[in-house]
C-alpha atoms as a PDB file:
ATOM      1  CA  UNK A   1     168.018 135.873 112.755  1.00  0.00           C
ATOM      2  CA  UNK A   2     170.817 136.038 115.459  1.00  0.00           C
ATOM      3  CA  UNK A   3     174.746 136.163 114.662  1.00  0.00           C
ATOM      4  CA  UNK A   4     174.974 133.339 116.477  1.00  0.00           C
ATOM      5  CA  UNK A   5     172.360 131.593 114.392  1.00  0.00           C
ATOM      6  CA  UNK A   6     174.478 129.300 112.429  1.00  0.00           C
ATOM      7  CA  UNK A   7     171.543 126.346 111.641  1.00  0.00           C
ATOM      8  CA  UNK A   8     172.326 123.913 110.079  1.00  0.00           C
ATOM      9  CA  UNK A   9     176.250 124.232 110.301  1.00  0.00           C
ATOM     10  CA  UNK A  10     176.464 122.468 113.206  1.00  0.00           C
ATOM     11  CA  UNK A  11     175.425 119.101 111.746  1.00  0.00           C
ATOM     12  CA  UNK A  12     176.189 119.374 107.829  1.00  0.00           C
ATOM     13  CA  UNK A  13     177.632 121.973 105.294  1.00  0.00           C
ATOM     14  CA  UNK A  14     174.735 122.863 103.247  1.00  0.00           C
ATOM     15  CA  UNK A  15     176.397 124.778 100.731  1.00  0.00           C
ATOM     16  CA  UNK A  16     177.055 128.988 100.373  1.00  0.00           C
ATOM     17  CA  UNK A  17     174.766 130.469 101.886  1.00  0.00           C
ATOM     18  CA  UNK A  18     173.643 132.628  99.248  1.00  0.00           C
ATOM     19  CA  UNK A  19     173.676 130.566  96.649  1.00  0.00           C
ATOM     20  CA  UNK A  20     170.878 128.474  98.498  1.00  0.00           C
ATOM     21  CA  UNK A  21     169.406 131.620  99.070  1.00  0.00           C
ATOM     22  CA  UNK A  22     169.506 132.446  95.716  1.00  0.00           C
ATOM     23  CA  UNK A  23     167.621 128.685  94.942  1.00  0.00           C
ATOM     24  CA  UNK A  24     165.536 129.202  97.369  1.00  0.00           C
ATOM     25  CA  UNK A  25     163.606 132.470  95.984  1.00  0.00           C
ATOM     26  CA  UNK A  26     164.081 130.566  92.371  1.00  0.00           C
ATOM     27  CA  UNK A  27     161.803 127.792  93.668  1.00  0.00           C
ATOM     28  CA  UNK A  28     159.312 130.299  95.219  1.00  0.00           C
ATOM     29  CA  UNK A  29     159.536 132.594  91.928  1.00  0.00           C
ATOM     30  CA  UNK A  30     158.747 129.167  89.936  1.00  0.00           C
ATOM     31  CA  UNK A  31     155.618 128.311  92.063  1.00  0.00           C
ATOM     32  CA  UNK A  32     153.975 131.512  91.268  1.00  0.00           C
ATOM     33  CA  UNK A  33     155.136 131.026  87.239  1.00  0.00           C
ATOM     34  CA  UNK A  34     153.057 127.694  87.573  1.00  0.00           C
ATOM     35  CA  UNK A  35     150.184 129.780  89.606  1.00  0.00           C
ATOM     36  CA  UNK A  36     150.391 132.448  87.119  1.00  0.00           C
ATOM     37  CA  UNK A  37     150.156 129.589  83.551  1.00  0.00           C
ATOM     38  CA  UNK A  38     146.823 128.146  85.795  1.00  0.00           C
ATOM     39  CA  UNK A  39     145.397 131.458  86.235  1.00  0.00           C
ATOM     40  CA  UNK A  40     145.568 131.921  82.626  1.00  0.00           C
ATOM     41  CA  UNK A  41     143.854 129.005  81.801  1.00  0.00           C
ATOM     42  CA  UNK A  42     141.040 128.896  83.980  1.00  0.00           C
ATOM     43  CA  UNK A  43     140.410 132.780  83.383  1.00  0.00           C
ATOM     44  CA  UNK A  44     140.384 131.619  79.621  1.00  0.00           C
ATOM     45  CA  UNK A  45     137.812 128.588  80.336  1.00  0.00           C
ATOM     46  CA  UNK A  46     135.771 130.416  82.375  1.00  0.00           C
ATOM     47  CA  UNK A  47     134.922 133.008  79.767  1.00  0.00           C
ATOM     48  CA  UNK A  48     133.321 130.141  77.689  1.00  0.00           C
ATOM     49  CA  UNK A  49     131.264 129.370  80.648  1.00  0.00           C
ATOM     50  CA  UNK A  50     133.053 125.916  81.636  1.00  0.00           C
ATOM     51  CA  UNK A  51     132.589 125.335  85.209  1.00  0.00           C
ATOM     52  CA  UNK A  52     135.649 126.507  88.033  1.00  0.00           C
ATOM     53  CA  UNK A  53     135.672 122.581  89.380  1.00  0.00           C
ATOM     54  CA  UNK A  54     135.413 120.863  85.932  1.00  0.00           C
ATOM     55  CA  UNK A  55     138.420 123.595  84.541  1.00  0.00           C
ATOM     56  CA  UNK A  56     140.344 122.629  87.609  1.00  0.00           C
ATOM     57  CA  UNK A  57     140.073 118.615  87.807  1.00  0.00           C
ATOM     58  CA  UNK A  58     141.195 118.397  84.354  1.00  0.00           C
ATOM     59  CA  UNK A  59     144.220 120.824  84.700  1.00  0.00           C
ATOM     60  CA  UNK A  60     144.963 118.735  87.885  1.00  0.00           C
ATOM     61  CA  UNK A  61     145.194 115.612  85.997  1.00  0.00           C
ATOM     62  CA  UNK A  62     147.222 116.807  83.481  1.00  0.00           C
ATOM     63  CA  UNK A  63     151.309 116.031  83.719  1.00  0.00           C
ATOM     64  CA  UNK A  64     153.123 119.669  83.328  1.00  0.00           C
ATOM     65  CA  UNK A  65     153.894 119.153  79.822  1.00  0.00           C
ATOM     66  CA  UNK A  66     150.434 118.295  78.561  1.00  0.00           C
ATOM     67  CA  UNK A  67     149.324 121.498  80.927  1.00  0.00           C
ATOM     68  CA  UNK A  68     151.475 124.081  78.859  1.00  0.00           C
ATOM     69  CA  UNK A  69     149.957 121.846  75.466  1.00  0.00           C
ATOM     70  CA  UNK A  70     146.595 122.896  76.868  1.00  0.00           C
ATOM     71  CA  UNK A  71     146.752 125.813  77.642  1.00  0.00           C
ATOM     72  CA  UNK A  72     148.509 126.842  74.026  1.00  0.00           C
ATOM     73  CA  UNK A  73     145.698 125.035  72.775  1.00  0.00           C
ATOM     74  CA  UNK A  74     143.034 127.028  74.705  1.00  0.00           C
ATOM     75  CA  UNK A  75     144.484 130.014  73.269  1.00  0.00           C
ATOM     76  CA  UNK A  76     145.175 129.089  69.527  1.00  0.00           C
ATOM     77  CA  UNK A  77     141.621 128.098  69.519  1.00  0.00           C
ATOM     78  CA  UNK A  78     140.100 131.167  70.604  1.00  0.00           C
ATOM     79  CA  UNK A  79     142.294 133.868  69.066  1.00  0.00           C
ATOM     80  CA  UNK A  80     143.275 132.275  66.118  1.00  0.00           C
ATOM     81  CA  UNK A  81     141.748 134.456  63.443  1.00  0.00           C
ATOM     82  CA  UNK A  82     141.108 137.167  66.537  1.00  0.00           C
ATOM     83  CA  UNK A  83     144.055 138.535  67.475  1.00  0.00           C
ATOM     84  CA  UNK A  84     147.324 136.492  66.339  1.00  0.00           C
ATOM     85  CA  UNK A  85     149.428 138.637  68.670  1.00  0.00           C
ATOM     86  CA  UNK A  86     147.743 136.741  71.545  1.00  0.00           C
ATOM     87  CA  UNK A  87     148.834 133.478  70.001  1.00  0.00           C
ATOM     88  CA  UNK A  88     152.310 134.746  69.767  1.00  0.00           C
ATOM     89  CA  UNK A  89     152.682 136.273  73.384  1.00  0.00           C
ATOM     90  CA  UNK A  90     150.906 132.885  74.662  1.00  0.00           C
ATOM     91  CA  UNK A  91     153.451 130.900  72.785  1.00  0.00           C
ATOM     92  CA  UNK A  92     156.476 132.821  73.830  1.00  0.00           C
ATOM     93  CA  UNK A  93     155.672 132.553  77.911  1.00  0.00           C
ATOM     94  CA  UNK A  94     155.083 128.669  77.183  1.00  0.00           C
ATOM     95  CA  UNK A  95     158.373 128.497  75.385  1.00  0.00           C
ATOM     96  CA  UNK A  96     160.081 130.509  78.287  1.00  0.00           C
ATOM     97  CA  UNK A  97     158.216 128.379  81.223  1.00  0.00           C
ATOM     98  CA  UNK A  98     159.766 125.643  79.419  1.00  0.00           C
ATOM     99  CA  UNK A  99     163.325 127.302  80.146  1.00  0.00           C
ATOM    100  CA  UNK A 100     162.288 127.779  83.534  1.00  0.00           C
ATOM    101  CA  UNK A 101     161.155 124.504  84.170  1.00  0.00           C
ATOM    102  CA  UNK A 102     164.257 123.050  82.575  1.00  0.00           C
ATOM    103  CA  UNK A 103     166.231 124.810  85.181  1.00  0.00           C
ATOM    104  CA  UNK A 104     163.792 123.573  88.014  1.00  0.00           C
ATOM    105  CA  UNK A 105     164.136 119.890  86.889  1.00  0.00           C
ATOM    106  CA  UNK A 106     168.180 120.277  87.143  1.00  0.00           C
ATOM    107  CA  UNK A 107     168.715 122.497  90.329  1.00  0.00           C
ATOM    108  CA  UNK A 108     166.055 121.716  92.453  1.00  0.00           C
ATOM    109  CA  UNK A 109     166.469 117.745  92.058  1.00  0.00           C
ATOM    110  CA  UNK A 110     169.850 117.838  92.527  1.00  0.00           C
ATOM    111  CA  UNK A 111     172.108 117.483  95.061  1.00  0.00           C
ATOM    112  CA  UNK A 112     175.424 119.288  96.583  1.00  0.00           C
ATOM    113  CA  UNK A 113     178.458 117.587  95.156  1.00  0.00           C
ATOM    114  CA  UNK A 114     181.248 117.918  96.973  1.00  0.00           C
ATOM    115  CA  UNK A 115     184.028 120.039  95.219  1.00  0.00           C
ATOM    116  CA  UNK A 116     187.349 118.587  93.841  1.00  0.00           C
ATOM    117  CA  UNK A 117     190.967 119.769  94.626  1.00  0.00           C
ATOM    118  CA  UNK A 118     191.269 122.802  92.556  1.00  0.00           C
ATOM    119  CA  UNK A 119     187.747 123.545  92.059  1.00  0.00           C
ATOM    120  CA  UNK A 120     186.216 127.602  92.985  1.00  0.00           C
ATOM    121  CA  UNK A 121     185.268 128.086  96.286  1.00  0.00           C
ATOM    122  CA  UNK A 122     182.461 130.680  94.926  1.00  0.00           C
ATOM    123  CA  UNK A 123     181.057 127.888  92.932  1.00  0.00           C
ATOM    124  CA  UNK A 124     178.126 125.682  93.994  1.00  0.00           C
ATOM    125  CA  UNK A 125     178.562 122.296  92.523  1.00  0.00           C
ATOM    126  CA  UNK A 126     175.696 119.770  91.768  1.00  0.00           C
ATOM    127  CA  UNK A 127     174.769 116.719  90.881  1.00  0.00           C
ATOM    128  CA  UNK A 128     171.662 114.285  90.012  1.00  0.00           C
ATOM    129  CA  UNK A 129     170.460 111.142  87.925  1.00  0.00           C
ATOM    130  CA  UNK A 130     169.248 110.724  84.999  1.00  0.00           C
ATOM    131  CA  UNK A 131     166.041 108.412  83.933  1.00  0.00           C
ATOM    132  CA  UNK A 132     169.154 106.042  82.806  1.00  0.00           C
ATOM    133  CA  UNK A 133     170.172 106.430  86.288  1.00  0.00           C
ATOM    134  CA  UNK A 134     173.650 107.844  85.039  1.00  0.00           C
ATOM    135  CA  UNK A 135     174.911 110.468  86.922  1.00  0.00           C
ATOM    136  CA  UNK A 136     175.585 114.399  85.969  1.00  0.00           C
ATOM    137  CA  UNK A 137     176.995 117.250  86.733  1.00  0.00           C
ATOM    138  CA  UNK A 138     176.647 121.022  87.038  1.00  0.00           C
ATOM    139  CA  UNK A 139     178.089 124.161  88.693  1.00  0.00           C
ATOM    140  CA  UNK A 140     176.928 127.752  89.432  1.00  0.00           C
ATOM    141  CA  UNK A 141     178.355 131.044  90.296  1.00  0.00           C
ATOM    142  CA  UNK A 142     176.264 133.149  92.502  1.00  0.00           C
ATOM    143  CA  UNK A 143     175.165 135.580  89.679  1.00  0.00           C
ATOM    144  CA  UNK A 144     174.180 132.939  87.639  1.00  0.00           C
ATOM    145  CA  UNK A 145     171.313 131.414  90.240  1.00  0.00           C
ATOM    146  CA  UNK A 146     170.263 134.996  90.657  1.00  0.00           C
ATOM    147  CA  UNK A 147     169.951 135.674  87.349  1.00  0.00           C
ATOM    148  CA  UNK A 148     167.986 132.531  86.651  1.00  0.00           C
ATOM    149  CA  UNK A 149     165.941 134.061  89.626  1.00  0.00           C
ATOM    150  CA  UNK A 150     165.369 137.225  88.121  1.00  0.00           C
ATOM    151  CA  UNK A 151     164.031 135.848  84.562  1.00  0.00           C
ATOM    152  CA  UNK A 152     161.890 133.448  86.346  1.00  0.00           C
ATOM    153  CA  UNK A 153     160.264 136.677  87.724  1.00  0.00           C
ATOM    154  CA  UNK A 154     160.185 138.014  84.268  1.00  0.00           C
ATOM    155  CA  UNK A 155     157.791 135.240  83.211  1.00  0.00           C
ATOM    156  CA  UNK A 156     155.850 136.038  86.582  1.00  0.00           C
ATOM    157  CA  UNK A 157     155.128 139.732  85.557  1.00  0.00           C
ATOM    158  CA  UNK A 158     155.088 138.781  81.854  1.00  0.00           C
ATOM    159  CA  UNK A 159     151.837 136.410  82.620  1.00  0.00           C
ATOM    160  CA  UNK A 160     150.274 138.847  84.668  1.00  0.00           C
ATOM    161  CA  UNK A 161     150.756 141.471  81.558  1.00  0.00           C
ATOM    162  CA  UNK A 162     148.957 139.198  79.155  1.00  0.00           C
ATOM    163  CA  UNK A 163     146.269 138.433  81.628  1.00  0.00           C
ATOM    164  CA  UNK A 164     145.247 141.926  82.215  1.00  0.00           C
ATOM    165  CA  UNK A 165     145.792 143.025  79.034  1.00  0.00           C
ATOM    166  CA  UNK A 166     143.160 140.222  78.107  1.00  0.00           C
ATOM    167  CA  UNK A 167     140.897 141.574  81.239  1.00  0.00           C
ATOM    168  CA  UNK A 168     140.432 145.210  79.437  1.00  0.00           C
ATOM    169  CA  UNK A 169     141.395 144.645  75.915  1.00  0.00           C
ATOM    170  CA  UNK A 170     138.481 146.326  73.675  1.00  0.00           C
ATOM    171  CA  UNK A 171     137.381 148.386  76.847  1.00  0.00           C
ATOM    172  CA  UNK A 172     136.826 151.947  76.319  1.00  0.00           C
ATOM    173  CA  UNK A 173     139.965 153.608  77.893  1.00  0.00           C
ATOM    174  CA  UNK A 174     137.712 155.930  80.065  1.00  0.00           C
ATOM    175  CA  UNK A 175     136.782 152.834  81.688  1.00  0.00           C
ATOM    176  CA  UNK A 176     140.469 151.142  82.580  1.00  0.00           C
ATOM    177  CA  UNK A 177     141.739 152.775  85.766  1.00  0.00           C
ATOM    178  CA  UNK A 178     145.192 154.344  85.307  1.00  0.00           C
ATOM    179  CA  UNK A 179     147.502 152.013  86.619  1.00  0.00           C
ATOM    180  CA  UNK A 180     145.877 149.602  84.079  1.00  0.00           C
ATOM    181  CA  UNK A 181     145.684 151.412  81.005  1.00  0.00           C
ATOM    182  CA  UNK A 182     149.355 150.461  79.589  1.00  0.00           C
ATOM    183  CA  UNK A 183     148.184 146.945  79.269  1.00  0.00           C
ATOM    184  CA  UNK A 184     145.886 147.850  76.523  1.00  0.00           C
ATOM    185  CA  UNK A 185     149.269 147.096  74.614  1.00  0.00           C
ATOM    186  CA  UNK A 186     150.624 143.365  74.915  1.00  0.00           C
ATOM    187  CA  UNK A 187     154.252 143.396  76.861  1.00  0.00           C
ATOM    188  CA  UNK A 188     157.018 142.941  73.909  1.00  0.00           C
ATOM    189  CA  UNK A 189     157.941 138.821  73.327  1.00  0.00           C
ATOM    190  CA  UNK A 190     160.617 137.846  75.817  1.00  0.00           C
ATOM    191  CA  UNK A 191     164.160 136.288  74.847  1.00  0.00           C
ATOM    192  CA  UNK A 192     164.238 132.826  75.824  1.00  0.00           C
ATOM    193  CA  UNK A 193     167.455 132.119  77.399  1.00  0.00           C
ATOM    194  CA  UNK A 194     169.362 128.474  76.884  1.00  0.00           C
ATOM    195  CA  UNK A 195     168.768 125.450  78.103  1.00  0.00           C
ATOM    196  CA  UNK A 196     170.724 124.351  81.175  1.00  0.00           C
ATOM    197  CA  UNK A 197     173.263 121.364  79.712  1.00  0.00           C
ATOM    198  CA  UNK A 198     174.661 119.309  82.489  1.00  0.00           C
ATOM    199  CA  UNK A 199     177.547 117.492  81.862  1.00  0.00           C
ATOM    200  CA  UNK A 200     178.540 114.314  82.333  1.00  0.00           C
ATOM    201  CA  UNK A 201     181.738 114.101  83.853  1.00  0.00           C
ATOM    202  CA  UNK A 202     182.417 116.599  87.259  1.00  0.00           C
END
């Protein structure tokens, strides 16, 4: 990109820049969290021989909250009684999707509010309805969208853990090439961070 590139300044003010960056790789970051929950679950299906197309129109049909329900259910049903430490690390990256999603569903529908007298320049304000159509409010600091960035990426590589530790668990370690052998051990539970709370008044 130029110096002199200064799209979409011209027209509007957008916001900081690097806060929208910052939402921007969020969003991206939270697609692959949603690839990485469906990858789990039709991995799981397929290895009780239900067919790709069947796995996929039902998952497809399914609202996001009655996706993670399925996919906890897929799990508790086949390692229940197996391997209870499954259970667990499937329930925790459910619990923490849920975190992630709740921060989707209040950044990404929002919209920029502009600032009052008095308010931080380094702050990115927002604001969106409720079902109630009432309006509310929130505010970020830079860190704080990169941070929510960064643990959304820690659900990314914490799926991928449990999936390939499910891909060579009970595999003779002669057999799992080096850079896979660590995942012979599940990844330790991660802390699920707090619910964004918006407020009601700006």
């Amino acid at each position: 990109m130029s110096d002199d590139d200064v799209w979409p300044a011209t027209e509007f003010n957008p916001g900081r820049e690097r806060h929208l960056h910052a939402i921007g790789l969020f969003s991206l970051l939270f697609v692959q969290f949603q690839g990485s929950l469906e990858y789990l679950y039709l991995t799981s299906l397929a290895k009780r021989g239900i067919p790709r197309k069947l796995a996929v129109f039902f998952y497809k049909n399914l609202t996001e909250e009655k996706r993670t329900e399925a996919i906890k259910l897929i799990f508790y049903t086949q390692e229940l009684g197996y391997d209870i430490q499954v259970v667990e690390a499937i329930d925790n990256l459910i619990e923490f999707f849920k975190w992630s999603s709740n921060c989707r569903n209040n950044i990404l529908h929002a919209e920029q509010y502009p600032a009052s007298f008095g308010s931080k320049k380094d702050m990115l304000y927002l604001t969106k309805k409720t079902k109630d159509r009432d309006s509310i409010y929130m505010k970020f600091g830079l860190e704080q969208l990169r941070s929510i960035a960064d643990r959304t990426r820690e659900g990314v590589r914490q799926a991928a853990a449990i999936s390939l530790h499910l891909r060579y668990r009970g595999t003779d370690p002669k057999d799992i090439p080096n850079p896979y052998k660590a995942f012979q051990i599940l990844p330790p539970l991660l802390k699920i961070p707090k619910h964004l709370k918006p407020s009601k008044t700006p």
